[in-house]
Protein backbone atom coordinates (compact mmCIF):
# COMPACT_ATOMS: atom_id res chain seq x y z
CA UNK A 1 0.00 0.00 0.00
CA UNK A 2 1.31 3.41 -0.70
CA UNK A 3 -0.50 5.42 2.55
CA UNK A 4 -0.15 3.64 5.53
CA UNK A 5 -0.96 4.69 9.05
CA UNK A 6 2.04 2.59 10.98
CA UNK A 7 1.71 3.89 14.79
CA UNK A 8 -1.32 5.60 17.17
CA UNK A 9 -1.30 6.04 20.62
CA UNK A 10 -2.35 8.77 23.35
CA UNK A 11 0.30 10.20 26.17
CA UNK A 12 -0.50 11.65 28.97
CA UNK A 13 1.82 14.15 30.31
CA UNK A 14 2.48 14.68 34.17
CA UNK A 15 4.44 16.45 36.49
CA UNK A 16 5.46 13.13 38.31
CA UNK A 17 3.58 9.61 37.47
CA UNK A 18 4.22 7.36 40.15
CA UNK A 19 4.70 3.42 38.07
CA UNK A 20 5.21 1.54 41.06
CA UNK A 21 1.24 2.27 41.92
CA UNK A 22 0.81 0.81 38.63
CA UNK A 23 1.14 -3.21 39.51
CA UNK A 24 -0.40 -6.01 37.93
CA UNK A 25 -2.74 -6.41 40.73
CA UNK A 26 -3.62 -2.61 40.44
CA UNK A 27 -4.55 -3.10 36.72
CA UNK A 28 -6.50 -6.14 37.30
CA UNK A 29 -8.61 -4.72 40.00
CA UNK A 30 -9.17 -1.05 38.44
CA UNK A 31 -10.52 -3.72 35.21
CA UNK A 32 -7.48 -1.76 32.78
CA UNK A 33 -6.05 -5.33 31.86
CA UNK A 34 -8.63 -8.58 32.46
CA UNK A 35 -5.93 -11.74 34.09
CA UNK A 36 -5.80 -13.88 31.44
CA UNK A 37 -5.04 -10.32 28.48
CA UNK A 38 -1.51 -10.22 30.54
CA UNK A 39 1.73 -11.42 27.81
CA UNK A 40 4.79 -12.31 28.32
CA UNK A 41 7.51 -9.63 28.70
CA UNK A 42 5.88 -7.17 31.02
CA UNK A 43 7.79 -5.31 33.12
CA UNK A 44 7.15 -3.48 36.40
CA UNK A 45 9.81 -1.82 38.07
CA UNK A 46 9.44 1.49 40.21
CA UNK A 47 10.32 3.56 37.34
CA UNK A 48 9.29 1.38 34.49
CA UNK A 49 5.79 -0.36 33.67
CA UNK A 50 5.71 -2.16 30.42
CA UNK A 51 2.23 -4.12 29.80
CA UNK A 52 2.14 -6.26 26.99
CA UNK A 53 -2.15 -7.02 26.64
CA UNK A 54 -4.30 -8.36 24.00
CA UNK A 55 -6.15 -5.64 22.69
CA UNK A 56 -3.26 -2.78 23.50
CA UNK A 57 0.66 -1.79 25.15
CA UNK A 58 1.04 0.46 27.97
CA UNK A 59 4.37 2.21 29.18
CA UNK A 60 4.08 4.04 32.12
CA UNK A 61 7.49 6.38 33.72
CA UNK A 62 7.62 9.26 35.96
CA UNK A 63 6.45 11.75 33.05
CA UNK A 64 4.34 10.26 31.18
CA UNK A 65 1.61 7.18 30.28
CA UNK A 66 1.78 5.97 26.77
CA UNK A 67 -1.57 4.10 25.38
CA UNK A 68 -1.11 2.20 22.17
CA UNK A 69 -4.46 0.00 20.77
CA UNK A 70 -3.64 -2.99 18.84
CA UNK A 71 -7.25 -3.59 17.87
CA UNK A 72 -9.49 -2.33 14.42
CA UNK A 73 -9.85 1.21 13.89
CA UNK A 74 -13.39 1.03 14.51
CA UNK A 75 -13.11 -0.28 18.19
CA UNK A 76 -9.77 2.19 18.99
CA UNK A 77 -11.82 5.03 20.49
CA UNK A 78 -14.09 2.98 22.59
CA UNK A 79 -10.94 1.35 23.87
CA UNK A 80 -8.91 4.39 24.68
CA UNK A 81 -11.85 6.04 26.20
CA UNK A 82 -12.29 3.30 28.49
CA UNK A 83 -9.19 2.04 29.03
CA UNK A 84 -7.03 5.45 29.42
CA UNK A 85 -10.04 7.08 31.26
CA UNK A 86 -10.28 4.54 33.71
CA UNK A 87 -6.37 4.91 34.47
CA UNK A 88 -6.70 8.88 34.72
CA UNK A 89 -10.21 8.25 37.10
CA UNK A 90 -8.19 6.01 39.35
CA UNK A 91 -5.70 8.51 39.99
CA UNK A 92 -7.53 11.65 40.03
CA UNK A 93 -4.89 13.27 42.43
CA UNK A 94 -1.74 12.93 39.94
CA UNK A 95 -0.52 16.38 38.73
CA UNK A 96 -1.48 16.11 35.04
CA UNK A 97 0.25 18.42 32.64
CA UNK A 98 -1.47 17.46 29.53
CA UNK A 99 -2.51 14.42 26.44
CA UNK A 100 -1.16 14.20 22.93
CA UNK A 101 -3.35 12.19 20.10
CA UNK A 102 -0.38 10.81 17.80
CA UNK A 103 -0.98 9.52 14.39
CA UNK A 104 2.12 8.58 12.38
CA UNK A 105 1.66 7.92 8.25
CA UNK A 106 3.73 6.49 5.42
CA UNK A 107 3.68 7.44 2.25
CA UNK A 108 5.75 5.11 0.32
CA UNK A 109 6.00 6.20 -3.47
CA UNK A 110 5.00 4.30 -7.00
CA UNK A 111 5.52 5.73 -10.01
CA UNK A 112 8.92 8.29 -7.90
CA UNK A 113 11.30 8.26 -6.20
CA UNK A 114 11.46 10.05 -2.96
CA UNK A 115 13.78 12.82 -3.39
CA UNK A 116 11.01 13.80 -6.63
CA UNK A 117 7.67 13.58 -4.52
CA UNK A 118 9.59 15.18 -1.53
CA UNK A 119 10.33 18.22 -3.81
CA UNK A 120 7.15 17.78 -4.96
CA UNK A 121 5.46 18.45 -1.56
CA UNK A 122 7.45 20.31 0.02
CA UNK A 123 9.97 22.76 -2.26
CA UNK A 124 9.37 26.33 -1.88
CA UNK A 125 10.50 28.23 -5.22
CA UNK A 126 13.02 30.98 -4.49
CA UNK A 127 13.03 30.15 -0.82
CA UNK A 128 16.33 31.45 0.01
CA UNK A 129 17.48 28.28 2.21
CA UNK A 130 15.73 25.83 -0.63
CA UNK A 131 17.84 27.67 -3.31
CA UNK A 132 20.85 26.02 -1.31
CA UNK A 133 19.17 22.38 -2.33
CA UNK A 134 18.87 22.17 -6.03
CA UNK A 135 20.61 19.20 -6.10
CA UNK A 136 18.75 16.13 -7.93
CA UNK A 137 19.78 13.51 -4.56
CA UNK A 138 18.12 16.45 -1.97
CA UNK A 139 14.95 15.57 0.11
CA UNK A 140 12.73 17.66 1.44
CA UNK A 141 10.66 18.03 4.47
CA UNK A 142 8.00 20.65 7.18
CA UNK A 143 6.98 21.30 9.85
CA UNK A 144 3.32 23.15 10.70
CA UNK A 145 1.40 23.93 13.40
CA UNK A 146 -2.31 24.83 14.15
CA UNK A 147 -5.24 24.93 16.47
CA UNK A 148 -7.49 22.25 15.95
CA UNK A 149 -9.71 20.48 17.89
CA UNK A 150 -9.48 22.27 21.29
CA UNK A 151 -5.80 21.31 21.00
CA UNK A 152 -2.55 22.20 18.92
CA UNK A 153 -1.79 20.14 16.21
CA UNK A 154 2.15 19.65 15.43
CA UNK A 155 2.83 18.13 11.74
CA UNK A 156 6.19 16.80 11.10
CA UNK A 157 6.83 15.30 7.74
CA UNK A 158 10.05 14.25 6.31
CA UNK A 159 11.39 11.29 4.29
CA UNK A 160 12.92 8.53 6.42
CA UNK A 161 14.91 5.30 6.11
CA UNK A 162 13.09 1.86 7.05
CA UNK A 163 14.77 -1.56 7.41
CA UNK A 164 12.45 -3.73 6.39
CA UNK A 165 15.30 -5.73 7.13
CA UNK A 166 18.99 -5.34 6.75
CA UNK A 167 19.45 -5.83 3.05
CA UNK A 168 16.56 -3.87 1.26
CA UNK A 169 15.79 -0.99 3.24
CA UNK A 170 13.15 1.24 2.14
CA UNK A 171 12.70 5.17 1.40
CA UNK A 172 9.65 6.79 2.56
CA UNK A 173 7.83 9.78 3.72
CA UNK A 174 6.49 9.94 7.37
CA UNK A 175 3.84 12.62 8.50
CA UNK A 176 3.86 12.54 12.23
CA UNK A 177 0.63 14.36 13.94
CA UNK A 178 0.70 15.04 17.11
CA UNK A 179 -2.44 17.17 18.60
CA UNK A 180 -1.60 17.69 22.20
CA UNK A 181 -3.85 19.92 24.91
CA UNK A 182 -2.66 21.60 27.96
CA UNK A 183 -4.28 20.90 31.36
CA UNK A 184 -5.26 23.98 32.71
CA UNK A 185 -4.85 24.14 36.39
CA UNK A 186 -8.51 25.59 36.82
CA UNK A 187 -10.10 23.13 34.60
CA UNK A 188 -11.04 19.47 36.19
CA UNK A 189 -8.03 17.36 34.46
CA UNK A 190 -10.07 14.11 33.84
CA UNK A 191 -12.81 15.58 32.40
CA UNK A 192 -10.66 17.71 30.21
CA UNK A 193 -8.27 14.54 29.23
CA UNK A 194 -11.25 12.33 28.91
CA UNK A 195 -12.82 15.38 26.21
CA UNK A 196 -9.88 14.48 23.77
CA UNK A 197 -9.93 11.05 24.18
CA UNK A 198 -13.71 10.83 22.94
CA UNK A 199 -12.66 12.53 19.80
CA UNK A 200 -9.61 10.24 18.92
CA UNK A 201 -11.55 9.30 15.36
CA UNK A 202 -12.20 12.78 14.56
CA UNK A 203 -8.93 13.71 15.02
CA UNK A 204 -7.40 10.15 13.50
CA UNK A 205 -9.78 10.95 10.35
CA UNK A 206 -8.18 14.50 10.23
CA UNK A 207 -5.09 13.62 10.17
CA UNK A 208 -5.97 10.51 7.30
CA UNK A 209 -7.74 14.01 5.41
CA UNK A 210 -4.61 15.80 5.27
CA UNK A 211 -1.99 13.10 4.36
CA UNK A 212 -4.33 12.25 1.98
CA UNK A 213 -3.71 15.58 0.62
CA UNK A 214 -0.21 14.19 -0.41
CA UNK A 215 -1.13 10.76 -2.35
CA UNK A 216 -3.54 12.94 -4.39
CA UNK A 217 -0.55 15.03 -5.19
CA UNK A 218 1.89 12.34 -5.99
CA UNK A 219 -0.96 10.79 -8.37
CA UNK A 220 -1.41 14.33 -9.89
């Protein structure tokens, strides 16, 4: 496939997570991870939990929770919702910060080569810094910002390097979204955490709407 999204997951930022509250027995009993979802390789340390479950991976340190669903797109918000909600509900008295939405896309090219649908994308005409990159072998990249969705959303694109394995690695172009929101410290930080969450296929589709922008370019 040439547009593929590759990673998803939610963080949630805080001034000081405490992982060694987060025990096996803690996520059975707050119903985050049922017994029998548990695989091997988790890890839970006092400054490191690493859950390995059926339907998702959590990594929890002292700044942040990471939520990743392994599951259909279709059942991913439901999941989150109840999953990362019911982690921020159970501990309502940790200083949150604030919680990215992170959607990470591949565009892998047919009919070019990277370095032309790069330029292609991304070359600004008499840009004084882009005049230095004329060259036929240079790649191109950007970075933008806005306000969407109650949060800021943070587009990083830029062709990378992936080893499929170690003797045909392949060339493509990555668009990283990341729509974070502050916590305010007057707001109610579940409530405000929980008000992303329950638009993580809104903001999924958006960012499928805009890197969709790019296949319909390099088909142009």
């Amino acid at each position: 496939m040439p547009l593929e999204l590759v990673a998803s997951n939610t963080v949630i930022v805080a001034q000081q997570f405490n992982p060694s509250v987060v025990s096996q027995l803690w996520l059975v009993r707050n119903r985050i991870v049922a017994e029998d979802d548990f695989r091997p390789g988790c890890v839970f340390t006092d400054m490191l939990v690493q859950v390995d479950a059926r339907e998702f991976q959590l990594v929890v340190v002292p700044p942040q929770c990471q939520f990743s669903p392994q599951v259909d797109a279709e059942l991913q918000q439901d999941l989150v919702v109840e999953r990362v909600g019911g982690i921020v509900r159970a501990l309502p008295h940790t200083p949150y910060r604030g919680i990215g939405l992170n959607f990470i896309w591949h565009l892998t090219p047919e009919d070019a080569d990277v370095p032309t649908v790069s330029r292609s994308l991304f070359f600004c005409e008499g840009g004084p810094i882009h005049r230095e990159f004329l060259d036929g072998n240079a790649r191109f990249g950007a970075y933008l910002s806005k306000d969407a969705f109650g949060a800021r959303l943070k587009l990083d694109a830029k062709p990378i390097i992936v080893n499929q394995n170690q003797d045909s690695p392949q060339e493509r172009i990555q668009f990283a979204f990341n729509f974070h929101m502050d916590v305010d410290v007057n707001d109610d930080p579940v409530e405000c955490i929980d008000s992303l969450l329950r638009r993580w296929n809104e903001v999924r589709d958006e960012s499928s709407r805009i890197v969709n922008l790019a296949l319909r370019e390099q088909h142009a």
